[in-house]
Protein backbone atom coordinates (compact mmCIF):
# COMPACT_ATOMS: atom_id res chain seq x y z
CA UNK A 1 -21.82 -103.90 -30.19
CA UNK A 2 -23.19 -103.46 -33.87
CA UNK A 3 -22.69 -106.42 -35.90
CA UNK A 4 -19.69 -106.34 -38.94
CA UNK A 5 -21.65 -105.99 -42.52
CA UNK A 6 -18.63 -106.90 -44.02
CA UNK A 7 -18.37 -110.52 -43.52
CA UNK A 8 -16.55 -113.43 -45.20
CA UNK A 9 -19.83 -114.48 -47.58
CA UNK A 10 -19.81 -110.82 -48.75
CA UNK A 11 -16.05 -110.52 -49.98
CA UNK A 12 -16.41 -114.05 -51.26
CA UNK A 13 -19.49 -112.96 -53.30
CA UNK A 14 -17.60 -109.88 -54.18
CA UNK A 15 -14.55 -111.87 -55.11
CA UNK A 16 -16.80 -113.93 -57.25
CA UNK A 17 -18.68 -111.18 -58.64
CA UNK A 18 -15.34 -109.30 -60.27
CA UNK A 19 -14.12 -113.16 -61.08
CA UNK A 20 -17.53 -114.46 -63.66
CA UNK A 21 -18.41 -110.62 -64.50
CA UNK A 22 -15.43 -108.37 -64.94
CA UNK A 23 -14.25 -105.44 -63.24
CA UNK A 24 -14.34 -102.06 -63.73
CA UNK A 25 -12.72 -98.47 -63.52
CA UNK A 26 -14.26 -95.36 -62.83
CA UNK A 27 -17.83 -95.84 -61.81
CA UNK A 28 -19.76 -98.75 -60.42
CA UNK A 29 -19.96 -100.09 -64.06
CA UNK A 30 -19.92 -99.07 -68.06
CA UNK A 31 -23.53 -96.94 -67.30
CA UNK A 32 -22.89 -96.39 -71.23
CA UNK A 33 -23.19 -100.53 -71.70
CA UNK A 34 -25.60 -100.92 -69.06
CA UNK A 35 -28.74 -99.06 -69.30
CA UNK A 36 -31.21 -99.38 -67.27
CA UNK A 37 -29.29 -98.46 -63.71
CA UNK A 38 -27.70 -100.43 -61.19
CA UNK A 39 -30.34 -103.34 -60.54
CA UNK A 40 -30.61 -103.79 -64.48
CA UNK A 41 -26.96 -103.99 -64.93
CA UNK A 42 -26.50 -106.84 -62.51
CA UNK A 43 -29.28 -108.78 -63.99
CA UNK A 44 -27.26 -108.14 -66.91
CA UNK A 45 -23.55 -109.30 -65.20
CA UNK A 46 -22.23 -105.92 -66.08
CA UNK A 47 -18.30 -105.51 -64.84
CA UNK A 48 -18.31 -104.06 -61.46
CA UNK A 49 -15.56 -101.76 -59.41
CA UNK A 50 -14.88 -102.99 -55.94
CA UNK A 51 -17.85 -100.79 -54.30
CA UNK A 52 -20.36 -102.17 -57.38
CA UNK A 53 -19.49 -105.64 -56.56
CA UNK A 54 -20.26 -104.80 -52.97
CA UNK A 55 -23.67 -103.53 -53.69
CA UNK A 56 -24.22 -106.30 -56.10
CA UNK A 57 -23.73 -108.71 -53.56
CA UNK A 58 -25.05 -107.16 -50.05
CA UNK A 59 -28.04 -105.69 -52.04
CA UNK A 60 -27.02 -102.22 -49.98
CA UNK A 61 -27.67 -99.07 -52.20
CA UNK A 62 -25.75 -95.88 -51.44
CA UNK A 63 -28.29 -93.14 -51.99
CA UNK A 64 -31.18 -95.98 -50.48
CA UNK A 65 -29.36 -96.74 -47.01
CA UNK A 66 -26.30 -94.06 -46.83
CA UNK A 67 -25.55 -95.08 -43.14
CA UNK A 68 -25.05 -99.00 -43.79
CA UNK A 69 -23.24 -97.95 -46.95
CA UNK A 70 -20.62 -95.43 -45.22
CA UNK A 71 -19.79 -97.78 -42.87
CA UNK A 72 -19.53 -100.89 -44.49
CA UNK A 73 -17.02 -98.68 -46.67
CA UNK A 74 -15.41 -97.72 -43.75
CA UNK A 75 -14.78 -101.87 -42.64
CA UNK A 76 -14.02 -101.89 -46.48
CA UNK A 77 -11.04 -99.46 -45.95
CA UNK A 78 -9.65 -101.33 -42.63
CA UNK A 79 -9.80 -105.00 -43.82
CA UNK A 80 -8.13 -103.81 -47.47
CA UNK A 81 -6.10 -101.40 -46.01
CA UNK A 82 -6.47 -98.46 -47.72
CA UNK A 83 -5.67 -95.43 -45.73
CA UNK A 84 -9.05 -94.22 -45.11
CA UNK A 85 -10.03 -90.12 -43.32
CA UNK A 86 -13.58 -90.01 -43.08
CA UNK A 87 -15.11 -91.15 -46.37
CA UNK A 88 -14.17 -94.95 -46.61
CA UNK A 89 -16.25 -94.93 -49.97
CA UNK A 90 -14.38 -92.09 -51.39
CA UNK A 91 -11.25 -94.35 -50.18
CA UNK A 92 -11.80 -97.43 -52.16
CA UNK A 93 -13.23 -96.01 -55.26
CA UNK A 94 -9.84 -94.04 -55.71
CA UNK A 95 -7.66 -97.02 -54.88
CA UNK A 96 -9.63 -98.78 -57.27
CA UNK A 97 -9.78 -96.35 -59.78
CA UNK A 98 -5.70 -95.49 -59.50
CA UNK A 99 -3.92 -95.77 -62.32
CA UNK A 100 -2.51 -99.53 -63.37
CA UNK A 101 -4.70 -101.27 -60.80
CA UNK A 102 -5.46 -104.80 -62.46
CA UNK A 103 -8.00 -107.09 -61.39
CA UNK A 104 -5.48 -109.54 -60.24
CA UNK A 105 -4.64 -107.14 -57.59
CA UNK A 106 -8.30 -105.94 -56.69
CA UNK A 107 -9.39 -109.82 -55.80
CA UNK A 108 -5.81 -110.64 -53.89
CA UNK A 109 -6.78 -107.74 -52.11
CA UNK A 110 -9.96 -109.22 -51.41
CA UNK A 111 -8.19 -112.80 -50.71
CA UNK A 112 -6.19 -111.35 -48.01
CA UNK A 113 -9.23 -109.53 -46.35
CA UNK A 114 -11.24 -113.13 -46.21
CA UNK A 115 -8.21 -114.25 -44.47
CA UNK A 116 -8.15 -111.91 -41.92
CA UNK A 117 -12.11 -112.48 -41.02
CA UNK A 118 -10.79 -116.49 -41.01
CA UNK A 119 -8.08 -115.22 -37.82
């Protein structure tokens, strides 16, 4: 059995992540703020959308290890449940990008995942 990548410290770190830096909407973060790419911007505490704040924290890269990032999306999708097909990071990018999200919502979302890896 393969081992969860989603665990407790990483939607904690997430959770704190959004909390000291900001989130965002529509990309992993403000790339017109930021420059420098990803690494640079969260040296710099750039705002983060839920999937930046994972990367941020787990130090996984999409485009570096696609397989750990598809289905760490995909445990994303089932501990936040967002209805998920077969692209669990196309899932949680649109629920966090939808229209009227707030932050307050994206890290209750991510309290109530913590609490179901504490049973």
């Amino acid at each position: 059995m393969t081992e969860p990548l989603i665990t407790k410290d990483i939607l904690v770190g997430m959770k704190n992540y959004i909390n000291l830096n900001g989130w965002y909407q529509g990309f992993f973060y403000d790339t017109t703020a930021y420059i420098g790419g990803f690494k640079k911007a969260v040296e710099q505490g750039a705002p983060m959308c839920v999937m930046g704040a994972y990367q941020a924290v787990s130090n996984t890269r999409m485009f570096r290890d696609p397989d750990r990032y598809r289905r760490a999306t995909m445990e994303l999708t089932q501990l936040m449940e967002i209805d998920s097909s077969d692209d669990g990071a196309l899932e949680v990018a649109n629920w966090n990008d939808q229209a009227g999200r707030t932050k307050q919502e994206v890290l209750d979302v991510l309290d109530k995942a913590v609490q179901k890896l504490d049973g």
